[in-house]
N, C-alpha and C. Protein backbone atom coordinates (compact mmCIF):
# COMPACT_ATOMS: atom_id res chain seq x y z
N UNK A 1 197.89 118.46 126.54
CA UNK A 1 198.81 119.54 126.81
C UNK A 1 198.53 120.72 125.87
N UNK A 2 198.62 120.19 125.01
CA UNK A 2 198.10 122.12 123.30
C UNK A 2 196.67 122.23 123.67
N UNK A 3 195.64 121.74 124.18
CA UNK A 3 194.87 121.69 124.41
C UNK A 3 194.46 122.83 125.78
N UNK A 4 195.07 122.65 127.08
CA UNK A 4 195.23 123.45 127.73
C UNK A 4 195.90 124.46 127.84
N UNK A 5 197.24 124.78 127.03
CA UNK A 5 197.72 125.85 126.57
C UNK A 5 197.34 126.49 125.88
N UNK A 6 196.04 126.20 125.04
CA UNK A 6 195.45 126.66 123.96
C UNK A 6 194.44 127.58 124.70
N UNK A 7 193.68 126.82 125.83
CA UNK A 7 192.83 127.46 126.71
C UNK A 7 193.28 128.67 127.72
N UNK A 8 194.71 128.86 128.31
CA UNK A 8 195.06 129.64 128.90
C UNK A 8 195.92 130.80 128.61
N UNK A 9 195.91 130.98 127.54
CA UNK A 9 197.02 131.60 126.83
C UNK A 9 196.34 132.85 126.88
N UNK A 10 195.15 133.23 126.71
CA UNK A 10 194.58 134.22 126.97
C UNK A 10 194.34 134.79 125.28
N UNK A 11 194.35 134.33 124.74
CA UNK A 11 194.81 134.75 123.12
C UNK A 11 193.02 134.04 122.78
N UNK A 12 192.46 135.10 121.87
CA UNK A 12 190.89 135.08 121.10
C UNK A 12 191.48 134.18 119.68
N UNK A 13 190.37 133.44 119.05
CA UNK A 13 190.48 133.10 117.92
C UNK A 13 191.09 134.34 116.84
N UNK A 14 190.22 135.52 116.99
CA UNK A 14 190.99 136.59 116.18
C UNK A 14 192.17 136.47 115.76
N UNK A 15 193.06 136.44 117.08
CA UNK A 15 194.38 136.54 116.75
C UNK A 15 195.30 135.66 115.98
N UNK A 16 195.03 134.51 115.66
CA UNK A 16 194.94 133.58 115.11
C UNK A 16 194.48 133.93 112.98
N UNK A 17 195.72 133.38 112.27
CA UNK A 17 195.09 133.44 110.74
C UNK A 17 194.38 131.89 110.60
N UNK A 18 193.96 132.18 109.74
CA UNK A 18 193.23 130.47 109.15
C UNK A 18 193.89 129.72 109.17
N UNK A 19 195.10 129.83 108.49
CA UNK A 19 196.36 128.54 108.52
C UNK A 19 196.58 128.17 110.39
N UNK A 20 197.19 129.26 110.77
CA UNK A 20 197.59 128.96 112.42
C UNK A 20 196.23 128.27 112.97
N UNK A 21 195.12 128.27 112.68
CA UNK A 21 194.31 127.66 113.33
C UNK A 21 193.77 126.32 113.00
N UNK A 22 194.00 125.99 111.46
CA UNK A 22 193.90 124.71 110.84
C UNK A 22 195.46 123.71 111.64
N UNK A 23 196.21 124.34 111.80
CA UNK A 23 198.07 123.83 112.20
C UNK A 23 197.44 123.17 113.35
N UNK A 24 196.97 123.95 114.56
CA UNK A 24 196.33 123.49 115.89
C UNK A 24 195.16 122.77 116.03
N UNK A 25 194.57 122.82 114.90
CA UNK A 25 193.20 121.85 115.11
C UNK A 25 193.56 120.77 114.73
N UNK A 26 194.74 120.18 113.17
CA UNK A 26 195.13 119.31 113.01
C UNK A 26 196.15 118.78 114.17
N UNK A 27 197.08 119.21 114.76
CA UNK A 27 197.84 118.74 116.26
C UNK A 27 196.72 118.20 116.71
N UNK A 28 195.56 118.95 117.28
CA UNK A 28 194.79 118.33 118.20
C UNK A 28 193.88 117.43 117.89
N UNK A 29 193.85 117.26 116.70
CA UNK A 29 192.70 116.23 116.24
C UNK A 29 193.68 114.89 115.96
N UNK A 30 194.90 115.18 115.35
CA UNK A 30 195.90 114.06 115.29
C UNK A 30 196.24 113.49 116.55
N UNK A 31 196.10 113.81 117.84
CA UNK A 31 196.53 113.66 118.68
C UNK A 31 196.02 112.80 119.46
N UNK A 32 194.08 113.31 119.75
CA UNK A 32 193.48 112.69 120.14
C UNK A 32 193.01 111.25 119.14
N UNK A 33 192.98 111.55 118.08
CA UNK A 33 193.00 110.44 117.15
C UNK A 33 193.91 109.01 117.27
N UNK A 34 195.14 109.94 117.34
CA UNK A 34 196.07 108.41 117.92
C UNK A 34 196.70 107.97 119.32
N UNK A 35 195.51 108.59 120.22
CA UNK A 35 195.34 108.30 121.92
C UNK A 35 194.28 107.41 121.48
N UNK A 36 193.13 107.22 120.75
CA UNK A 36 192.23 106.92 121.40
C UNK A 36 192.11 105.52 120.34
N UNK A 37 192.23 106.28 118.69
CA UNK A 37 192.12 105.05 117.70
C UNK A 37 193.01 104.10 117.12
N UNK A 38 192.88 102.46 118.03
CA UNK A 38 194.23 101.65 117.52
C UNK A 38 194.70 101.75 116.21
N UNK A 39 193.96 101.91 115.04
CA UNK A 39 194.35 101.97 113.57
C UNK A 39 195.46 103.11 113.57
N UNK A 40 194.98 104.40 113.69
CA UNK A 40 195.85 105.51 113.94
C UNK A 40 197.06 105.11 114.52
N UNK A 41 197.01 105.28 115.83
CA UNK A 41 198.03 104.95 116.46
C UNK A 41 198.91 103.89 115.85
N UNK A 42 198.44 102.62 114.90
CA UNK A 42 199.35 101.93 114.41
C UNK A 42 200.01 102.22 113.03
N UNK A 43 199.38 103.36 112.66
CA UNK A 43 199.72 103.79 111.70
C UNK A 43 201.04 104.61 112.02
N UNK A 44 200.59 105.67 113.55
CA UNK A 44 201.75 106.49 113.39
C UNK A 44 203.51 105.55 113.56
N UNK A 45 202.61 104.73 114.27
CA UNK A 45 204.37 103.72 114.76
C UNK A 45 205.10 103.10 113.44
N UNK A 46 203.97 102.66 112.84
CA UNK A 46 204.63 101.84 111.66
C UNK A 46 205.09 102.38 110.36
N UNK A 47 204.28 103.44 110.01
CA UNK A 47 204.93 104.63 109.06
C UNK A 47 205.39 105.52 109.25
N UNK A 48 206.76 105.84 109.46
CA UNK A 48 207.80 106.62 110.14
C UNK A 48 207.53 108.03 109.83
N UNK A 49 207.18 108.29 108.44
CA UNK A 49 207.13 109.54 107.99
C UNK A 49 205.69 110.15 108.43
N UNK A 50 204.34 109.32 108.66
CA UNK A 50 203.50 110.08 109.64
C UNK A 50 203.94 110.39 110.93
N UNK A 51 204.55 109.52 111.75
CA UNK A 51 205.27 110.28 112.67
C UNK A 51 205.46 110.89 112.91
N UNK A 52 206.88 111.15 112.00
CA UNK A 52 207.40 112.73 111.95
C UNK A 52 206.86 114.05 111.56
N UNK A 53 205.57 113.11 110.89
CA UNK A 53 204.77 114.82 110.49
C UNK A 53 203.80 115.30 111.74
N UNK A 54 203.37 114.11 112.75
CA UNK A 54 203.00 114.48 113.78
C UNK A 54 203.85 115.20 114.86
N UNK A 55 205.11 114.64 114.74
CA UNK A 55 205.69 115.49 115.59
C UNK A 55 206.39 117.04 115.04
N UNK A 56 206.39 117.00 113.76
CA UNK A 56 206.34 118.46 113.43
C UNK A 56 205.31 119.23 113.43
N UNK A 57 203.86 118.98 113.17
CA UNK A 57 202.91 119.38 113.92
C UNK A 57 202.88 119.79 115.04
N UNK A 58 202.67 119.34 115.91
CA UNK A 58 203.02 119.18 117.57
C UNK A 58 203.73 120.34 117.78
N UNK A 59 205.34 120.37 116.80
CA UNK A 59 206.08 121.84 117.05
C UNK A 59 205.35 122.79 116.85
N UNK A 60 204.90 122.95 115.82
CA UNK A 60 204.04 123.94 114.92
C UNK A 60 203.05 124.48 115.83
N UNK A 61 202.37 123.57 116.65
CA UNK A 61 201.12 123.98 117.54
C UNK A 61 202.02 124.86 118.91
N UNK A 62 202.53 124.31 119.17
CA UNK A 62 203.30 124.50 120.67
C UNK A 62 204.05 125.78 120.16
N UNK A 63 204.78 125.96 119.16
CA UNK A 63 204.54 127.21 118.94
C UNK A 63 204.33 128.54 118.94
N UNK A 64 202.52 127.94 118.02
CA UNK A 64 201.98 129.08 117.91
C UNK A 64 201.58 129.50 119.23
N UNK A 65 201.24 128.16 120.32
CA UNK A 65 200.32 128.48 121.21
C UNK A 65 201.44 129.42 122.39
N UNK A 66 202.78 128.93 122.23
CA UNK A 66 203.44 129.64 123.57
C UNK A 66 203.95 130.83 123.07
N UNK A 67 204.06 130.92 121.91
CA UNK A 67 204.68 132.05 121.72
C UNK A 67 204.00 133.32 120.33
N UNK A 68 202.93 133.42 120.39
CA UNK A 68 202.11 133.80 119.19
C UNK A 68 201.56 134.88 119.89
């Protein structure tokens, strides 16, 4: 999903600072990381507070990407 919003948004890397673009690469690398790698993924379930930093991430991306 940040992935394709990321693509259609019509928005250049330019527009984007270093931080806003490290925020979205970590969403998307966390993301696909714990779709694909059981360790990850058992990490996010079982340590509550990665979790939540994934899903504040996630905000952070969604965001920048819908509204930046």
């Amino acid at each position: 999903m940040l992935v394709i919003g990321w693509l259609t948004n019509e928005t250049t890397p330019e527009d984007y600072t270093d931080v806003e673009t490290v925020v979205m690469l970590l969403a998307v690398i966390l993301n696909v990381l714990g779709a694909l790698v059981p360790a990850v993924s058992h990490t996010l379930e079982t340590m509550w507070y990665v979790g939540w930093f994934t899903v504040f991430l996630n905000g952070a991306a969604f965001y920048l990407i819908a509204y930046k």
